[in-house]
Protein backbone atom coordinates (compact mmCIF):
# COMPACT_ATOMS: atom_id res chain seq x y z
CA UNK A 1 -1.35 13.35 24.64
CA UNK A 2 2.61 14.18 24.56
CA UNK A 3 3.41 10.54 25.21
CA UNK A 4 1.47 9.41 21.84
CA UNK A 5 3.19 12.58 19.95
CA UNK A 6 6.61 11.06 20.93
CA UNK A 7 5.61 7.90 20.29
CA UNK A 8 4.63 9.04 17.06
CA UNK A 9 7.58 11.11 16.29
CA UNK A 10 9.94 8.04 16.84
CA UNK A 11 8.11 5.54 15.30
CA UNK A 12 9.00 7.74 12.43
CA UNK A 13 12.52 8.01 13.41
CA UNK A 14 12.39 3.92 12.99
CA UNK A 15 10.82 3.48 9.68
CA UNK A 16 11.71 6.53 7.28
CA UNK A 17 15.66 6.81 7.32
CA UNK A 18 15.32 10.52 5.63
CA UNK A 19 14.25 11.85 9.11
CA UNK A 20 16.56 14.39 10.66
CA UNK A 21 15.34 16.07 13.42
CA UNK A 22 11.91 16.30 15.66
CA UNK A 23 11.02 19.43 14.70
CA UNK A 24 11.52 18.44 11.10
CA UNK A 25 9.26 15.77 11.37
CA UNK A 26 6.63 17.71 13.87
CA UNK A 27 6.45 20.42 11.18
CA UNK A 28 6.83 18.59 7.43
CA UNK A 29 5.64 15.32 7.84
CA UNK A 30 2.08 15.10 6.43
CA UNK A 31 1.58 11.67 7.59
CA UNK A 32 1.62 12.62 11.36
CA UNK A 33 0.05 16.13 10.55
CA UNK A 34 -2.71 13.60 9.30
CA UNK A 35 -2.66 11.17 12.27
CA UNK A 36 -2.67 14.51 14.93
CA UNK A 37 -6.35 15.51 13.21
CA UNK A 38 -8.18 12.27 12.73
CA UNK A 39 -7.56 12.15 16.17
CA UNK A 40 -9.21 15.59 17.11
CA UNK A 41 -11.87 14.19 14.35
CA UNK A 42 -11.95 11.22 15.74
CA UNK A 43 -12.92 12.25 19.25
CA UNK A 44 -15.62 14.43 17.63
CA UNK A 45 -17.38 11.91 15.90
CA UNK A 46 -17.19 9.40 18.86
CA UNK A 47 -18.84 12.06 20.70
CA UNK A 48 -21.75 12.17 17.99
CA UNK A 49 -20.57 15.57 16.74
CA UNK A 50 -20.15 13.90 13.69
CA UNK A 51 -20.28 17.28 11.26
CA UNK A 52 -17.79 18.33 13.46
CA UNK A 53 -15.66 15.16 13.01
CA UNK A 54 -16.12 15.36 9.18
CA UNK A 55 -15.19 19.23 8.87
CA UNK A 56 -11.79 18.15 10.21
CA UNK A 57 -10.64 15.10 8.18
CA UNK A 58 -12.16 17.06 5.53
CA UNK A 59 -9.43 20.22 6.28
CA UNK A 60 -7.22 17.27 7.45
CA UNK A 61 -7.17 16.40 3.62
CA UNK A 62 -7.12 19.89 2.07
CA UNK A 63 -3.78 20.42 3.85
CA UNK A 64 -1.87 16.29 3.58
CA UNK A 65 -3.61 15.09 1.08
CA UNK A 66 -4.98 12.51 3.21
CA UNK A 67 -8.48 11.40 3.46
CA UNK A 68 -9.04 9.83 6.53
CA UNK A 69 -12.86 8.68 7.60
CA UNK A 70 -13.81 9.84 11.07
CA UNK A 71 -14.93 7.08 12.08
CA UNK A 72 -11.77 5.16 11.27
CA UNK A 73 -9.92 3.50 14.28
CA UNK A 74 -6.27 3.62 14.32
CA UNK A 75 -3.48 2.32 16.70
CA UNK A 76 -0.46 3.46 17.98
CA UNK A 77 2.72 4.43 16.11
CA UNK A 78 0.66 4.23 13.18
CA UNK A 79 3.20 5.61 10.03
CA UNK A 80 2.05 6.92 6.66
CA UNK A 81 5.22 7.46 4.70
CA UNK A 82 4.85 10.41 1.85
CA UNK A 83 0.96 9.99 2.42
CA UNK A 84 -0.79 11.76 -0.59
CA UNK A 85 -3.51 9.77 -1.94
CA UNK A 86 -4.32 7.56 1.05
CA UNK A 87 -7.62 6.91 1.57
CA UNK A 88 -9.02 5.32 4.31
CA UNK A 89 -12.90 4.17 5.33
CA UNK A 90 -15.29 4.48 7.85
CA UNK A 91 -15.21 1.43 9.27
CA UNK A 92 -11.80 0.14 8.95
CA UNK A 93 -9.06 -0.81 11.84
CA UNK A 94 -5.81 -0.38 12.01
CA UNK A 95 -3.87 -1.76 14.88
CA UNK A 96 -0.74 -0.84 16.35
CA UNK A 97 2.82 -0.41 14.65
CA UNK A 98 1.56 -0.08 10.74
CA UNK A 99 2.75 1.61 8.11
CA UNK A 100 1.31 2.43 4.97
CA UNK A 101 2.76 4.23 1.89
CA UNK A 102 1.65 6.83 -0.62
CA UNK A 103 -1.88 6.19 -2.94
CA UNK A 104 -2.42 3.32 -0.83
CA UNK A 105 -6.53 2.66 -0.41
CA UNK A 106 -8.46 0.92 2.64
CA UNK A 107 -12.18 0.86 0.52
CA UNK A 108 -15.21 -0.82 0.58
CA UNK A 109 -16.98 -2.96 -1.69
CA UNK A 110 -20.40 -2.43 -0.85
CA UNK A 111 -22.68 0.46 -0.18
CA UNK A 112 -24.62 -1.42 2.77
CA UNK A 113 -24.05 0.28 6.00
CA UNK A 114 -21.88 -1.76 8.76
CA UNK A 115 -18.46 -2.97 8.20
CA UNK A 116 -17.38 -2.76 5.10
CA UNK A 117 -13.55 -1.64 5.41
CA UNK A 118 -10.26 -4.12 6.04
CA UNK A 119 -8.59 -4.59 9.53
CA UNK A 120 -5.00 -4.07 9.09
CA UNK A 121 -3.42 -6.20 12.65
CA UNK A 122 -0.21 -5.05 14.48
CA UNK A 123 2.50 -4.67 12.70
CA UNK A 124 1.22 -4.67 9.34
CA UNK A 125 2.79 -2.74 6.06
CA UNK A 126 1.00 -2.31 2.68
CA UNK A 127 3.22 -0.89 -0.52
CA UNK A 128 2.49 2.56 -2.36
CA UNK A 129 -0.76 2.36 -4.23
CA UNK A 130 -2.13 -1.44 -2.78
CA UNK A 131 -5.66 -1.45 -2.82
CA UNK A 132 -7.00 -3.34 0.51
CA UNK A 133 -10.81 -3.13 -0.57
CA UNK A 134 -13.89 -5.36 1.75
CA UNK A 135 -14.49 -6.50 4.91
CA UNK A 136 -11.39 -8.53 5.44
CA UNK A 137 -8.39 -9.18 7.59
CA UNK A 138 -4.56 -8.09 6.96
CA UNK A 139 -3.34 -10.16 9.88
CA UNK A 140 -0.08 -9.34 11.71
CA UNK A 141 2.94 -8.66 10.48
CA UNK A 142 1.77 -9.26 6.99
CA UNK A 143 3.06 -7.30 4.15
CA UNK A 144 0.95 -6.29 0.65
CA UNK A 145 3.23 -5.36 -1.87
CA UNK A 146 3.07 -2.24 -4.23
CA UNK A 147 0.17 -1.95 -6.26
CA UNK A 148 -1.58 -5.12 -5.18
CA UNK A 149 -5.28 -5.12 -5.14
CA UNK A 150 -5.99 -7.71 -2.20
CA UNK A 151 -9.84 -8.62 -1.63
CA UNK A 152 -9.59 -11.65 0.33
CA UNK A 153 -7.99 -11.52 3.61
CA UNK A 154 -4.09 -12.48 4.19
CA UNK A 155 -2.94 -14.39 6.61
CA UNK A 156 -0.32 -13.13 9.42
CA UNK A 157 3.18 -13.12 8.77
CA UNK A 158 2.59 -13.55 4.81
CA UNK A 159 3.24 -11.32 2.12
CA UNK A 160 0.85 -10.37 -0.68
CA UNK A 161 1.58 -8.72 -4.52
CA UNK A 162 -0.46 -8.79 -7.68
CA UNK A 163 -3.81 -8.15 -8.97
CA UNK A 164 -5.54 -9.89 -7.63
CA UNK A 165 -3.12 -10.48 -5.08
CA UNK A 166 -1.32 -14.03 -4.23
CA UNK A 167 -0.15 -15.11 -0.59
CA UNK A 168 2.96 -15.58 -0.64
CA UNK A 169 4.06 -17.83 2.91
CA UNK A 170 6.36 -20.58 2.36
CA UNK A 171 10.24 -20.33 2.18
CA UNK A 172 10.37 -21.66 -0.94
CA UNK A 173 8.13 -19.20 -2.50
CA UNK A 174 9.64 -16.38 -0.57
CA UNK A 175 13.70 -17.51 -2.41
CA UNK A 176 11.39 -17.42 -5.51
CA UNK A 177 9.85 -14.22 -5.12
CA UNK A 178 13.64 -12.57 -3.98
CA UNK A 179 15.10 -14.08 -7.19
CA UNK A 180 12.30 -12.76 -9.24
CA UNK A 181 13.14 -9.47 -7.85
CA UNK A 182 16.44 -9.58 -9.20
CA UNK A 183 15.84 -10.66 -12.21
CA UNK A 184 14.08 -6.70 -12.29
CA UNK A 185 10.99 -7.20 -10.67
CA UNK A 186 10.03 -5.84 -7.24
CA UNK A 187 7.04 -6.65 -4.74
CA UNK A 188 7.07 -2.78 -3.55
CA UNK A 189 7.67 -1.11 -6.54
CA UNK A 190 6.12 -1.11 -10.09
CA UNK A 191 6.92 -2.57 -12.79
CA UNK A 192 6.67 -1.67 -16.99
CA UNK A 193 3.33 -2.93 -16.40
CA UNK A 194 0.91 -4.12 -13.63
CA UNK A 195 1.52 -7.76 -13.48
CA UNK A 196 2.14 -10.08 -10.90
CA UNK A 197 6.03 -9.95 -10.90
CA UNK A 198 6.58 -13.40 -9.61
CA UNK A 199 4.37 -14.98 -12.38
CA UNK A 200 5.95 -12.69 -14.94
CA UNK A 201 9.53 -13.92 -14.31
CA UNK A 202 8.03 -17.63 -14.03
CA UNK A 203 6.08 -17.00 -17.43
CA UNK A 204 9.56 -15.61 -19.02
CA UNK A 205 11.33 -18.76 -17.84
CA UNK A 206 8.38 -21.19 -18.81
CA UNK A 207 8.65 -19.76 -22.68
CA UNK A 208 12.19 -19.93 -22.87
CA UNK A 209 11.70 -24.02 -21.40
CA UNK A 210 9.16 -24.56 -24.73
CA UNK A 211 12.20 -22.59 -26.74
CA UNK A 212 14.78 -24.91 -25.40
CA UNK A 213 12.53 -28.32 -25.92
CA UNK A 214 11.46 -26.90 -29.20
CA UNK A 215 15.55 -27.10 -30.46
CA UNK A 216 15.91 -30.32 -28.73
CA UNK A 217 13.60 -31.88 -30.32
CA UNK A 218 15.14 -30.66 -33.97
CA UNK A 219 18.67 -31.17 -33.48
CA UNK A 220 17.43 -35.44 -32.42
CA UNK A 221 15.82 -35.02 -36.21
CA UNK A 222 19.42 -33.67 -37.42
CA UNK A 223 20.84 -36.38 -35.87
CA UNK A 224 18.84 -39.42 -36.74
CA UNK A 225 18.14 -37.59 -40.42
CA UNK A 226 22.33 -38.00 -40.48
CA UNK A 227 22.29 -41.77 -39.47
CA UNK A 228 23.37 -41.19 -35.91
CA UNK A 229 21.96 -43.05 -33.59
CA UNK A 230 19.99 -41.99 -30.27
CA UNK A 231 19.18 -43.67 -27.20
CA UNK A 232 15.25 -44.74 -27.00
CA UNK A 233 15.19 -42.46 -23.41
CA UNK A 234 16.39 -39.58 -24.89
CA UNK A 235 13.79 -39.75 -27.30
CA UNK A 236 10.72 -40.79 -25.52
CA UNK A 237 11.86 -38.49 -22.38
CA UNK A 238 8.98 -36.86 -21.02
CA UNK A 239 8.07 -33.58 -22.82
CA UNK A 240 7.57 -30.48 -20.73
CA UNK A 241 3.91 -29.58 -20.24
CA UNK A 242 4.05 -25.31 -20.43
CA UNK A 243 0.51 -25.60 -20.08
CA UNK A 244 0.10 -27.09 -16.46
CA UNK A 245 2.59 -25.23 -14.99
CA UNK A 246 1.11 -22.34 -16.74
CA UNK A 247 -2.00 -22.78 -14.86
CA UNK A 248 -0.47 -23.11 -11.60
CA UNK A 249 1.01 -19.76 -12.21
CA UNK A 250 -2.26 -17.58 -13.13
C-alpha cells in the first residue's frame, strides 16, 4: 500500500513541474486524492459490495471533482493533472504510466451492458477536455490532443487532435503539425474555435494558393493585353486544384 502511494507521489513529481513537496502533493492534489478512493471503491465493488463501492467514488467526486466508475481498472502511476471534470466508465482500462488532464471523458456509446468504455495502454496521455468515447483502444504511448473527440481506436506511438480526431504518425505529418502550431495553433490547447488545427492552418494556406494563382493569372492578361509576349508553359502551367487537396484535408 505505501509502495503504490510513493509511486504515486513521484510519478507526480515527474509529470507536473508545479510540485513542491510530498506533503503538498499528499494533501492538495485532487488527482491522487481521487486515485487513493477508487481504489478503496474499487476493492469494494470487486468484492460485490458494489453500493459500497459506489458510495465512495460518489464522495470521491463530491470532494475532487472526479467521477470515477467503480468498476474502472486503473494501473500504476496513473496521473490526473488539475482533474475536475474527468469522467471515467465502468468498464474502461487504463494501464500503467498515464496521464490525463482536466474535463477529459472516458464514455460510452451504447447503453448495452459489457464493454463499452476505451482502454487507454501504458504510457498513454490524452489533452484537457478529449473525449475518448466506445469500446476502443488508445494504444501505448499514444497521445490525444486537447479537445479531440476520438471514437475509433489510435494506434501506439501516434498522436490524435480534432473532431473527429485524425492520427497523426508519420514524420512528415508530425514537422507539419509542429509548424502548424506555430503558426498559433496547438494540439493540447484550444483554439478561437474547435477545429482541427492542422487542417485550419492547411485551409489558410490553400486559400491564400487560389489568391496567389488568381493574380497570376491577371497580371499574364496585363501582359499579353500590353503586347508582351509569354512563354506557352507559363501559360498552360498546370493550375492548382484547391479542391483535391481540400478533400484530403477534411
Amino acid at each position: 500500500m505505501f509502495s503504490r502511494l510513493r509511486e504515486d507521489i513521484s510519478s507526480v513529481f515527474e509529470r507536473d513541474p508545479a510540485a513542491r513537496t510530498s506533503w503538498e502533493v499528499l494533501t492538495c492534489y485532487p488527482g491522487l486524492h481521487a486515485v487513493l478512493m477508487h481504489r478503496i471503491a474499487h476493492g469494494f465493488w470487486t468484492r460485490r459490495f458494489r453500493w459500497l463501492g459506489r458510495f465512495v467514488s460518489h464522495l470521491a467526486r463530491f470532494f475532487t471533482g472526479i467521477e470515477i466508475h467503480p468498476g474502472a481498472t486503473i494501473g500504476r502511476r496513473f496521473f490526473i493533472d488539475h482533474g475536475m471534470g474527468v469522467v471515467i466508465g465502468e468498464t474502461a482500462v487504463i494501464g500503467d504510466d498515464v496521464t490525463l488532464y482536466h474535463g477529459v471523458t472516458l464514455g460510452g456509446t451504447s447503453w448495452n451492458k459489457g464493454k463499452r468504455h476505451p482502454t487507454l495502454e501504458n504510457g498513454v496521455v490524452v489533452g484537457a477536455g478529449a473525449k475518448v468515447l466506445g469500446p476502443i483502444t488508445v494504444g501505448a504511448n499514444a497521445k490525444v490532443g486537447s479537445n479531440a473527440v476520438v471514437v475509433k481506436s489510435v494506434p501506439p506511438g501516434t498522436t490524435a487532435v480534432g473532431n473527429p480526431a485524425r492520427i497523426i504518425d508519420g514524420e512528415q505529418a508530425q514537422r507539419r503539425e509542429e509548424k502548424a502550431g506555430q503558426m498559433g495553433f496547438s494540439a493540447y490547447a484550444l483554439s478561437s474555435s474547435q477545429d482541427d488545427p492542422l487542417a485550419k492552418a492547411i485551409h489558410g494556406l490553400l486559400d491564400h494558393a487560389v489568391e496567389t494563382d488568381r493574380r497570376i493569372e491577371a497580371l499574364i492578361k496585363k501582359l499579353e493585353s500590353s503586347g508582351v509576349s509569354v512563354e506557352d508553359e507559363l501559360a498552360t502551367a498546370d493550375k492548382f486544384d484547391p479542391k483535391y487537396l481540400g478533400r484530403i484535408v477534411d
